[in-house]
Each structure stands twice: as structure tokens, then as C-alpha cells.
Protein backbone atom coordinates (compact mmCIF):
# COMPACT_ATOMS: atom_id res chain seq x y z
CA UNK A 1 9.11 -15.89 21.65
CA UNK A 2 9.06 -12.27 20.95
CA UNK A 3 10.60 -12.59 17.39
CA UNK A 4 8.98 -14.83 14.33
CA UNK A 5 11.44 -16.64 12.22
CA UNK A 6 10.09 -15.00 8.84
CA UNK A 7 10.47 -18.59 7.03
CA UNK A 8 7.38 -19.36 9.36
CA UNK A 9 5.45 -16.56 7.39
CA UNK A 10 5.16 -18.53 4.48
CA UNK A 11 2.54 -20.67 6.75
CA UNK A 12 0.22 -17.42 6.91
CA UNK A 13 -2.76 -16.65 5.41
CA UNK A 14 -2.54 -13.79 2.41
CA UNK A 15 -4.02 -11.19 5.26
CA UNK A 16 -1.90 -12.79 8.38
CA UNK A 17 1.38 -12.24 6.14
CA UNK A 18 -0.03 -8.50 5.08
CA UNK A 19 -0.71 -7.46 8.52
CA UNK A 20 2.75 -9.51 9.80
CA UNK A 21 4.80 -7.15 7.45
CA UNK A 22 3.39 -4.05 8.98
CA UNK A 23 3.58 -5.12 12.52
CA UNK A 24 7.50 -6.05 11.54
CA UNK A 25 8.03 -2.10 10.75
CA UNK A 26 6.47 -1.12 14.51
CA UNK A 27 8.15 -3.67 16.32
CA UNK A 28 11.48 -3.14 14.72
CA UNK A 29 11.37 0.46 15.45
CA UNK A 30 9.82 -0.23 19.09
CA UNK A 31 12.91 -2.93 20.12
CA UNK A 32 15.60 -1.28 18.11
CA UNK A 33 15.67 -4.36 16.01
CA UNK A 34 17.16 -3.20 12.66
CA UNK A 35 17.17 -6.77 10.73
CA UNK A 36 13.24 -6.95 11.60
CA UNK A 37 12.90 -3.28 10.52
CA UNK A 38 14.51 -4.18 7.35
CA UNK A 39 13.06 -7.59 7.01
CA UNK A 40 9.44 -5.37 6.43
CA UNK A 41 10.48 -3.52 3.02
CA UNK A 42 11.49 -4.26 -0.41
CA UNK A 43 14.74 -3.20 -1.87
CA UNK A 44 13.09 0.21 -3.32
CA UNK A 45 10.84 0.96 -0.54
CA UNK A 46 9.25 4.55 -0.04
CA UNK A 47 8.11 5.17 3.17
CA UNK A 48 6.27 8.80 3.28
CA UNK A 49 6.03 10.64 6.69
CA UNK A 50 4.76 13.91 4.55
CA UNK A 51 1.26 13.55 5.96
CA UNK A 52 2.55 13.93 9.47
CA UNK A 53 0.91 17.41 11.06
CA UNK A 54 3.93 19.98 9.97
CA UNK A 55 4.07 21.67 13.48
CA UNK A 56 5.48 18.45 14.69
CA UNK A 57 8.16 17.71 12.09
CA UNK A 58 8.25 18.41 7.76
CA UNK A 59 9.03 15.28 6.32
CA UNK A 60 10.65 14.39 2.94
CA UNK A 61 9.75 11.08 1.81
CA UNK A 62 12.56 8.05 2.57
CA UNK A 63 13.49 5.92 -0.38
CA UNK A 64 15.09 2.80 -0.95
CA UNK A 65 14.96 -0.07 1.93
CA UNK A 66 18.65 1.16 3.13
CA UNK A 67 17.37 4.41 3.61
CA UNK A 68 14.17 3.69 5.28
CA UNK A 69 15.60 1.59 7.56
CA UNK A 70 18.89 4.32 8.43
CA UNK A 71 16.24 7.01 9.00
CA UNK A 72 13.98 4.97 10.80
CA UNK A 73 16.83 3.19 13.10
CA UNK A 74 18.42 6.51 14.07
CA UNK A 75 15.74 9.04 14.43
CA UNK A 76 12.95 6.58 16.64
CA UNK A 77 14.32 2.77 17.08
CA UNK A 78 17.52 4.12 18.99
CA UNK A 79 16.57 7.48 19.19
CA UNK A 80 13.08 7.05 21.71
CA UNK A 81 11.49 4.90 23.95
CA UNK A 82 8.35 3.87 21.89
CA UNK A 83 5.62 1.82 21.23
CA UNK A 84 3.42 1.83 18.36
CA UNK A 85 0.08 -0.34 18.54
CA UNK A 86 -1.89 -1.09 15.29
CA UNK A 87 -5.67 -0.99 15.07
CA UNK A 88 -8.93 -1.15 12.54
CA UNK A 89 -6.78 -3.29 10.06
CA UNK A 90 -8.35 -3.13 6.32
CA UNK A 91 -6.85 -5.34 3.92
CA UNK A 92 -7.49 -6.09 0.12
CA UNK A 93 -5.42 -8.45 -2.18
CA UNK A 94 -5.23 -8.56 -5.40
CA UNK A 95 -2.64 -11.71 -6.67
CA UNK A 96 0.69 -10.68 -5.50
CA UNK A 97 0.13 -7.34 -4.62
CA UNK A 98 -1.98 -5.45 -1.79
CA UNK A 99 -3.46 -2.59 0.08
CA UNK A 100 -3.71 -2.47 4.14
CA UNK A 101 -4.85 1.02 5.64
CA UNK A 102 -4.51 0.67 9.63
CA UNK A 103 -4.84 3.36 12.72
CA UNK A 104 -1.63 3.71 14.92
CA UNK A 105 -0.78 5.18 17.97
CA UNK A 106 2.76 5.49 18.82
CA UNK A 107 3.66 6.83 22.26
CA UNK A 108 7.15 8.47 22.16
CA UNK A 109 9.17 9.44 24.93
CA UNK A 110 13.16 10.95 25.19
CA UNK A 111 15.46 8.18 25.08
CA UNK A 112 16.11 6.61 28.70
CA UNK A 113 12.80 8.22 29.44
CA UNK A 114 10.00 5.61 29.18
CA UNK A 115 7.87 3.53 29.94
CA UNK A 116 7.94 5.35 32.93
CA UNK A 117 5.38 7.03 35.19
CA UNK A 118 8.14 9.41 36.60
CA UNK A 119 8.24 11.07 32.72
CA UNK A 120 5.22 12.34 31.64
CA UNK A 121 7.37 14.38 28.57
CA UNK A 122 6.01 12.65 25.54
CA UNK A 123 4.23 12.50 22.74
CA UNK A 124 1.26 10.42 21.63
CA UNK A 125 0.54 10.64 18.61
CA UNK A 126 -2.51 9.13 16.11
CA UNK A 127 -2.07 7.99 12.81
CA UNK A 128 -3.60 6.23 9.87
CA UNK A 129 -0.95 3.99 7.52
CA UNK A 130 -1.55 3.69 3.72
CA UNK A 131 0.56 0.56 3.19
CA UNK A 132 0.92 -0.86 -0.18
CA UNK A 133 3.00 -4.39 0.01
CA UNK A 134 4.12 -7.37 -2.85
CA UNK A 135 4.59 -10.97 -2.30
CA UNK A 136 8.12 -11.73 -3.07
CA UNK A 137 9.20 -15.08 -4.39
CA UNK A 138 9.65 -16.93 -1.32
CA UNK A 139 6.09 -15.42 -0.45
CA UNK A 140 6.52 -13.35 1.98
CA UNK A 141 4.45 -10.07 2.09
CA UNK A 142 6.91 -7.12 2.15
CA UNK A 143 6.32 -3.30 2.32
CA UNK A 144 6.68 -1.42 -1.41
CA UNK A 145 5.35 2.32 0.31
CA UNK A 146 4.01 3.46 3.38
CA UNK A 147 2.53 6.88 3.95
CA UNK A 148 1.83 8.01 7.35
CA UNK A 149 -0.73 10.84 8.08
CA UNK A 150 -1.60 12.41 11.04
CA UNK A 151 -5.27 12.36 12.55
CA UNK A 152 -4.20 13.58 16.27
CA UNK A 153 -1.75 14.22 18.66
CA UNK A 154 -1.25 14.60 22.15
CA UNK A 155 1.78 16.03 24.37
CA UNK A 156 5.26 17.49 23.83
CA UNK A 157 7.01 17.44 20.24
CA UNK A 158 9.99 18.56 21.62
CA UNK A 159 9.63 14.54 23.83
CA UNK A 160 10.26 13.14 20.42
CA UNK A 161 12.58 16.11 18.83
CA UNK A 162 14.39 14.30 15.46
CA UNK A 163 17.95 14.28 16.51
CA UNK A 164 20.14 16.36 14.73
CA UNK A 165 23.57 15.78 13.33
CA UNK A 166 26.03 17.88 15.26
């Protein structure tokens, strides 16, 4: 199954459930899955993207879950072919709240462009999460703010350009 019923969360240890709610925010954004996406965040969520390496985007920091997930959804779930992988996982817990820090590497191509070895346009990009997440009263970990900074990059900005309104 691709997809975890989050009821089966509850069944997770404190660090599974921590680590669960982050990998909820990657894969929603990699399969365009906006109720998984969602499913990672409480109601007033902040998730900051004002670390990210200026020459690739300037980010103001998203807030509220609706938001998040909007901005998310429509400038990388439908607007790229991604995927985001999550490595050297730290995780502390204190009661009903938490800290995870995390490397990521997201690979972002054009839309309709990837994962394909015919379109080498994209950009790889390294990054290290700042995750701070609350158990809520059904006990499942969920995402209170995010901050994203970069640490590298690889390849064409312009391969994951934020869509503009026009």
C-alpha cells in the first residue's frame, strides 16, 4: 500500500509517528496528494522556506494549514515532477511536543518532465528541515512549523521556476 490510514499511526512509537508526519509533507507534495499534505500540519501551521538560497527563490513564510497546503499543492505537488528523500533523522520529545531536524534532497523537474533520462533540466537541491510537531488528541504527531534551509544545490532553477499567476 502506498498510503497509511493515519488511524494506524496511533500504533507508532513517539519517534515512528514524528518522523511519519514529516514523511506525510514529502510524499504529499511528491504524489500530488493534497489530503496527505494536509493530514501533516496543524490548523495554524508555519512552514518557513526563508532559509532557501535567495538566488533560487525569496520566500515569505506560509501560515495557517490552508495556506501551507495551497502554496505547497500549486507551486511543487502539481506544479513539478519531484521527489524528496529524507535522511540523518534527529528526534527529541518532550511530552506532547517535539523537535526533528532531518537532511532532504528533493529532485525537481518541469511538470511532464521527470523521472526521465531524456530531461536532464532540473534541479537538485539539499536541505536541512527544522520541524517542530504536537501530539494532538487522537495522538497523532502533526507539524506546528517547518523551516527549510538550504545547504546545496545542483542544476537549473529555472527546472523548478514557481509558477506565476497570469
Amino acid at each position: 500500500r502506498l498510503l497509511m490510514n493515519l488511524t494506524e499511526t496511533k500504533e507508532l512509537t513517539d519517534r515512528d509517528g514524528i518522523v511519519d508526519a514529516v514523511t506525510r509533507i514529502v510524499e504529499g507534495i511528491d504524489f500530488g496528494n493534497e489530503d496527505l499534505l494536509r493530514s501533516a500540519f496543524t490548523e495554524d501551521a508555519v512552514f518557513d522556506l526563508s532559509g532557501i538560497d535567495h538566488s533560487i527563490h525569496a520566500f515569505e513564510p506560509y501560515v495557517g494549514r490552508d495556506q501551507v497546503v495551497r502554496t505547497l499543492m500549486q507551486t511543487v505537488g502539481l506544479a513539478m515532477d519531484t521527489f524528496h528523500a529524507l535522511s540523518n533523522i534527529r528526534v527529541r520529545v518532550d511530552g506532547d511536543t517535539a523537535q526533528l531536524t532531518c537532511y532532504l534532497i528533493g529532485q525537481h523537474h518541469r511538470a511532464g518532465d521527470g523521472p526521465s533520462v531524456h530531461f536532464q533540466d532540473h534541479l537538485l537541491l539539499g536541505n536541512r528541515f527544522e520541524t517542530d510537531l504536537v501530539r494532538d488528541h487522537d495522538h497523532v504527531w502533526l507539524v506546528r512549523r517547518n523551516r527549510v534551509s538550504s545547504r546545496w544545490s545542483v542544476g537549473n532553477p529555472a527546472a523548478a521556476a514557481i509558477p506565476t499567476e497570469g
